[in-house]
N, C-alpha and C. Protein backbone atom coordinates (compact mmCIF):
# COMPACT_ATOMS: atom_id res chain seq x y z
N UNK A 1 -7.35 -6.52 12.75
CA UNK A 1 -8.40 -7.11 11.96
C UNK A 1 -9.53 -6.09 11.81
N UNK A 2 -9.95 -5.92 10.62
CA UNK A 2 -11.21 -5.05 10.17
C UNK A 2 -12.38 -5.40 10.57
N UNK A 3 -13.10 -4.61 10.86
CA UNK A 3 -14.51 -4.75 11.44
C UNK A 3 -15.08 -5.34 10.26
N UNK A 4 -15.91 -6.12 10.26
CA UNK A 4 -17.19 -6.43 9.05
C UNK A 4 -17.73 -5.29 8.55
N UNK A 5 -18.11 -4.93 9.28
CA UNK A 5 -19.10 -3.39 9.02
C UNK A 5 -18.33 -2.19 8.44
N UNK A 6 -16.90 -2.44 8.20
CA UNK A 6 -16.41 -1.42 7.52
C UNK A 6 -15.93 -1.71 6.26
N UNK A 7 -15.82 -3.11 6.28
CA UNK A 7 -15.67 -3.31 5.05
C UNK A 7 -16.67 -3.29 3.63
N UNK A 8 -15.80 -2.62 2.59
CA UNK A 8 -16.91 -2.41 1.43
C UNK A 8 -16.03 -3.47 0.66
N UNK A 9 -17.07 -4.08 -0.35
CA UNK A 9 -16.92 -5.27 -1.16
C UNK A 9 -17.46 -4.69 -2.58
N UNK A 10 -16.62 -5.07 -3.42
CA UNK A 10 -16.57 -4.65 -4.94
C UNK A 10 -17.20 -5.61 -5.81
N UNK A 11 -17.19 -6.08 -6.85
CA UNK A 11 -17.69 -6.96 -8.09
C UNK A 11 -16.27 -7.80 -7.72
N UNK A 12 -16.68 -8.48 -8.53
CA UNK A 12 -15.15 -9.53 -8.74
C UNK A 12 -14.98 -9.15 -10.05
N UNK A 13 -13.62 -9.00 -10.81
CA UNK A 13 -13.42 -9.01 -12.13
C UNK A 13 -12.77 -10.04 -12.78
N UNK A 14 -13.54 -10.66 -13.88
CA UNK A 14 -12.90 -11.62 -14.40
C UNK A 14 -12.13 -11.72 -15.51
N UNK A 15 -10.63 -11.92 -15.94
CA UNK A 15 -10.15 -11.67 -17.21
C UNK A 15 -10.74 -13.16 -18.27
N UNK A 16 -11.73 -12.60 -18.85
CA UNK A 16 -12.17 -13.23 -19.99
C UNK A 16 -10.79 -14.26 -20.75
N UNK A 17 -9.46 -13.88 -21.00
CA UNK A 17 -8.44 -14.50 -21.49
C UNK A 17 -7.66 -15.42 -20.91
N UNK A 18 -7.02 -14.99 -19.42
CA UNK A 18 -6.39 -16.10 -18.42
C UNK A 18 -7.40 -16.19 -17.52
N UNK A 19 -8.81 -16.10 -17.36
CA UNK A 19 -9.24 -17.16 -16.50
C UNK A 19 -9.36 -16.32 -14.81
N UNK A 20 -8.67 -15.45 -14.68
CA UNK A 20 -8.16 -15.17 -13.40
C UNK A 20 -9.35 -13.83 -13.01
N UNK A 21 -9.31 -14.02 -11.60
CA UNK A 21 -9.86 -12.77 -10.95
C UNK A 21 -9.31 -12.08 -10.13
N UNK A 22 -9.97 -10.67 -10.10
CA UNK A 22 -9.52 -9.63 -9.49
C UNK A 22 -10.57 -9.27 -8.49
N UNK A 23 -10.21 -9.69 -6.94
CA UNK A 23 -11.22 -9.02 -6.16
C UNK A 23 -10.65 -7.89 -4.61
N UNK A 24 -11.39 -7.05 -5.49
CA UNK A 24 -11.15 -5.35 -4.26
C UNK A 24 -11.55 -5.31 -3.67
N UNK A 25 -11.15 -5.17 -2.07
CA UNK A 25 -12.09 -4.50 -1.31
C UNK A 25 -11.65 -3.21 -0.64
N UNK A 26 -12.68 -2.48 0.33
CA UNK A 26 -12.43 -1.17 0.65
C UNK A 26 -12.20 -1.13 2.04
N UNK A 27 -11.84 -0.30 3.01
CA UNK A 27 -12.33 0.16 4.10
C UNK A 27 -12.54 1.62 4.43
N UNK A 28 -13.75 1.54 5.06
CA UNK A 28 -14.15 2.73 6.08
C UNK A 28 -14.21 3.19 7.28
N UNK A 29 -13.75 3.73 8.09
CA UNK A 29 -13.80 3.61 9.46
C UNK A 29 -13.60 5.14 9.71
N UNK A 30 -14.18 5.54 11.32
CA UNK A 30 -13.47 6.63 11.80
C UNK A 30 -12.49 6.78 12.78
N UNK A 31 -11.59 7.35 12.54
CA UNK A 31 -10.12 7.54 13.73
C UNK A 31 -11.14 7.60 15.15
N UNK A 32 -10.89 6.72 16.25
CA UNK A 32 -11.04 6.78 17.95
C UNK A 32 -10.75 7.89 18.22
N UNK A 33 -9.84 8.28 17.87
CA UNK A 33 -8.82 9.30 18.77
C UNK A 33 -8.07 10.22 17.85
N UNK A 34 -7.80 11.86 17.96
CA UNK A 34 -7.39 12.21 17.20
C UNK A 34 -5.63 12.33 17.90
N UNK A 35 -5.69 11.77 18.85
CA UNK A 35 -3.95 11.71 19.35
C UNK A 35 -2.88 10.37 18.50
N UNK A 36 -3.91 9.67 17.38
CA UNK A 36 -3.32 8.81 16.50
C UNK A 36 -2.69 9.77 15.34
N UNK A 37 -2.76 10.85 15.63
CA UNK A 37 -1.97 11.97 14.43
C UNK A 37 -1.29 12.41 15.01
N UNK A 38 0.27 12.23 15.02
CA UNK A 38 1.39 12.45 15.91
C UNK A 38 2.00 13.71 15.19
N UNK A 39 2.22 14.82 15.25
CA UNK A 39 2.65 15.42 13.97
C UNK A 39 2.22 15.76 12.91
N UNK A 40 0.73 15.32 12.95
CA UNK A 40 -0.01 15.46 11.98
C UNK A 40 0.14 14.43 10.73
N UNK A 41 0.82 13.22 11.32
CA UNK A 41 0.74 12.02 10.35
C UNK A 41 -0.21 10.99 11.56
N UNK A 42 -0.60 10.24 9.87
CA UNK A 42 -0.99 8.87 10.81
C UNK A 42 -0.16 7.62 10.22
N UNK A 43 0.30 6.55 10.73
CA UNK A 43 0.89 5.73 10.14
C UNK A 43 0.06 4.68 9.54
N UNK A 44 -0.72 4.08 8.21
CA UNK A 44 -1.22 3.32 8.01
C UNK A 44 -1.12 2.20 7.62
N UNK A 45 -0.99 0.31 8.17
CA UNK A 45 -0.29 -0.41 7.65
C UNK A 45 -1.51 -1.15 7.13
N UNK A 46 -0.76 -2.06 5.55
CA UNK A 46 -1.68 -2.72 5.33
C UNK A 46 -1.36 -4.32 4.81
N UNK A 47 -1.67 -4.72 5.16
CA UNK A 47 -1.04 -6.50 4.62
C UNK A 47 -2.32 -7.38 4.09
N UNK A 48 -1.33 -7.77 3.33
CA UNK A 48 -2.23 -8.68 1.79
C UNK A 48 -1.62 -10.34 2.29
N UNK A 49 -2.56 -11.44 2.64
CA UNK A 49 -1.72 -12.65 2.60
C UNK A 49 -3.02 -13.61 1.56
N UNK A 50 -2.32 -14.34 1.20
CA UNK A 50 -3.31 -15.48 0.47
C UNK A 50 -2.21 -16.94 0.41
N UNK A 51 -2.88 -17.57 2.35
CA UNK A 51 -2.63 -18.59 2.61
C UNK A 51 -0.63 -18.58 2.66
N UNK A 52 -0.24 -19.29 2.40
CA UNK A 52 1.36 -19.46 2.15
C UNK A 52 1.80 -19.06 1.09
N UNK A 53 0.81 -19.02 -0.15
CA UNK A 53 1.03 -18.18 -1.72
C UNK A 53 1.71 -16.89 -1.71
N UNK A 54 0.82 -16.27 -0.97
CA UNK A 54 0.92 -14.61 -0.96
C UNK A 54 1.31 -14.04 0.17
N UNK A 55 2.45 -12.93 0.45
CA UNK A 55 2.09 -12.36 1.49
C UNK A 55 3.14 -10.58 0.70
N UNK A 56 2.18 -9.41 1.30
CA UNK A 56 2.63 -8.49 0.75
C UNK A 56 2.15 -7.10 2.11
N UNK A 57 3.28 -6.36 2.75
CA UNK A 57 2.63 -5.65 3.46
C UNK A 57 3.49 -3.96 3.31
N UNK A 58 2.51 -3.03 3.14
CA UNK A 58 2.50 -1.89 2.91
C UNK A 58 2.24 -0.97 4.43
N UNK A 59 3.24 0.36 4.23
CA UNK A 59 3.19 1.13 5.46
C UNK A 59 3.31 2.38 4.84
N UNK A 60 1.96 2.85 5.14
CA UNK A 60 1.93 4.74 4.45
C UNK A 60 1.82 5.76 5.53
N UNK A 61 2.30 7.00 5.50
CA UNK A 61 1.86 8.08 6.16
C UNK A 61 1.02 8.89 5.39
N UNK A 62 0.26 8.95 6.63
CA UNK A 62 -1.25 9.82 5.79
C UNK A 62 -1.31 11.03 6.60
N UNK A 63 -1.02 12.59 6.18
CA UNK A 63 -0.88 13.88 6.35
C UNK A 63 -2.55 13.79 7.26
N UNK A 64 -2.53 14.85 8.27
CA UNK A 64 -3.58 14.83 8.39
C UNK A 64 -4.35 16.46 7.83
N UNK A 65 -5.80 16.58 7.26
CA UNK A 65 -6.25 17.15 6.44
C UNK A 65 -6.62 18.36 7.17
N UNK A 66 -6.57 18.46 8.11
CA UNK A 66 -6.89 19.65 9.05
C UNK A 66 -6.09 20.21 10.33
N UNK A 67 -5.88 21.19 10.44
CA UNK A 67 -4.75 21.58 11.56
C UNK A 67 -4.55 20.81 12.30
N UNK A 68 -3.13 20.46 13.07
CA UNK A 68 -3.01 19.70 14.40
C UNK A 68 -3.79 20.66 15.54
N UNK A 69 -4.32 19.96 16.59
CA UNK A 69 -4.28 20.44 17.47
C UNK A 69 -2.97 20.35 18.60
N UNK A 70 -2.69 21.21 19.36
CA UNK A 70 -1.54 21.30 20.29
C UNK A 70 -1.44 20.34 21.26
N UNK A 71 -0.79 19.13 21.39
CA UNK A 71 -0.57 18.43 22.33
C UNK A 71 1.18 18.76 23.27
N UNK A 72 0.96 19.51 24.15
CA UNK A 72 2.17 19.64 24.67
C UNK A 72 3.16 18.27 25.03
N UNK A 73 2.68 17.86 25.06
CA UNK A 73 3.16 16.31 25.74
C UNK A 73 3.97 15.83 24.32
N UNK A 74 3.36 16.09 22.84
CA UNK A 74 4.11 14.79 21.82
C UNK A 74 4.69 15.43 21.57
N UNK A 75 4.66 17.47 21.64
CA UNK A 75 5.66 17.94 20.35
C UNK A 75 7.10 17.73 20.43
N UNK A 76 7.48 17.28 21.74
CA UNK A 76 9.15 16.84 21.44
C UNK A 76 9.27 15.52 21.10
N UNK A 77 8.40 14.58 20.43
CA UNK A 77 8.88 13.02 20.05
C UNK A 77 9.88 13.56 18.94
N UNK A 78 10.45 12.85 18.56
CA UNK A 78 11.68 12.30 17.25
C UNK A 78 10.59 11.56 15.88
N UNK A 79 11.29 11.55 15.30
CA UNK A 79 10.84 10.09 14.46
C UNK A 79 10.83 9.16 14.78
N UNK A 80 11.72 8.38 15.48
CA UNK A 80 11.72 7.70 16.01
C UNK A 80 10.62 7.16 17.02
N UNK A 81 10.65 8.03 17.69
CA UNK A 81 9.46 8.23 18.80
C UNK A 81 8.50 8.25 18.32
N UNK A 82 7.95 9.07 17.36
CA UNK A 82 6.56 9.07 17.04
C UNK A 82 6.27 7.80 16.47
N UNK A 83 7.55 7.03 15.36
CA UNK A 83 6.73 5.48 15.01
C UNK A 83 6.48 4.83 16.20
N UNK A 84 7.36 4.89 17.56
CA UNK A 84 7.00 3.92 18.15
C UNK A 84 5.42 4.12 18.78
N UNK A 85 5.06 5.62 19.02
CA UNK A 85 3.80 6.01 19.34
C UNK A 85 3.02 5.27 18.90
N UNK A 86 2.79 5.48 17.48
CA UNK A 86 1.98 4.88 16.45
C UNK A 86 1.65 3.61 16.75
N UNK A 87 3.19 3.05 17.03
CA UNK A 87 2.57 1.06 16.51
C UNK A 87 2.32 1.29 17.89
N UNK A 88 2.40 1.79 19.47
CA UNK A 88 1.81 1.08 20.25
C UNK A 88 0.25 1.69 20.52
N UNK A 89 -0.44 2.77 20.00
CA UNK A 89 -1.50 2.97 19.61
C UNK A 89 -1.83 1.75 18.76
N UNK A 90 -1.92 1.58 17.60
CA UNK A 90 -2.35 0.51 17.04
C UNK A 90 -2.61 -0.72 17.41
N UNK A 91 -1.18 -1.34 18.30
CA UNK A 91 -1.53 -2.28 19.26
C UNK A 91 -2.44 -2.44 20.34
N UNK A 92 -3.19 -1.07 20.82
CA UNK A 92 -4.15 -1.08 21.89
C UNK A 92 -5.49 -1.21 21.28
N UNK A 93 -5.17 -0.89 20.04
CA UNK A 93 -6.54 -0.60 19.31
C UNK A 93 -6.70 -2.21 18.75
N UNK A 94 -5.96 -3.00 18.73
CA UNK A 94 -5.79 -4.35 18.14
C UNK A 94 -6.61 -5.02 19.45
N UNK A 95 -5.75 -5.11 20.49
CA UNK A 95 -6.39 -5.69 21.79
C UNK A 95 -7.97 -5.25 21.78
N UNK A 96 -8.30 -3.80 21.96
CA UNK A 96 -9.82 -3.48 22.24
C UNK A 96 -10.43 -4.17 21.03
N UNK A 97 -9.95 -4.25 20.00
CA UNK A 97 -11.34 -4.73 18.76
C UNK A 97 -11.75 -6.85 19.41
N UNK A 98 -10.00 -7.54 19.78
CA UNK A 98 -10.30 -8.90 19.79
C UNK A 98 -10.63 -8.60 21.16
């Protein structure tokens, strides 16, 4: 769950013809830790629900923009390994926010 404070909030857009709106929002935040770049990816997930109507969830790797630094310890994960890194980083970071 997103912090309040990182979230940025857009206009709402309304289509003048069907009636319907379009509302964006953003986030901002900074990485805790730069050991969430396994390889120099980060895994980013994102899920869309609206109630029982909607549900839509997205999973990107995001390059990271500046050299890795050397962690002796990850450079032999797999792929494998490194997703599981990822989601259980994420999961700790889930616990510390609730």
């Amino acid at each position: 769950m997103a912090n309040p404070f990182d979230i940025i909030k857009y206009d709402v857009i309304k289509d003048a013809d069907t009636k319907l709106e379009t509302r964006t929002i953003g986030l901002h935040f900074l990485l805790p830790s730069p050991l969430l770049f396994v390889k120099g990816k980060l895994m980013l997930q994102c899920t869309a629900r609206i109630h029982d109507l909607y549900y839509s969830e997205v999973i990107k790797f995001i390059e990271e923009d500046r050299p890795q630094v050397y962690f002796p310890s990850l450079s032999y994960l797999s792929d494998e390994e490194y997703n599981q890194r990822n989601e259980m980083e994420m999961q700790k970071l889930e616990k510390k926010s609730n």
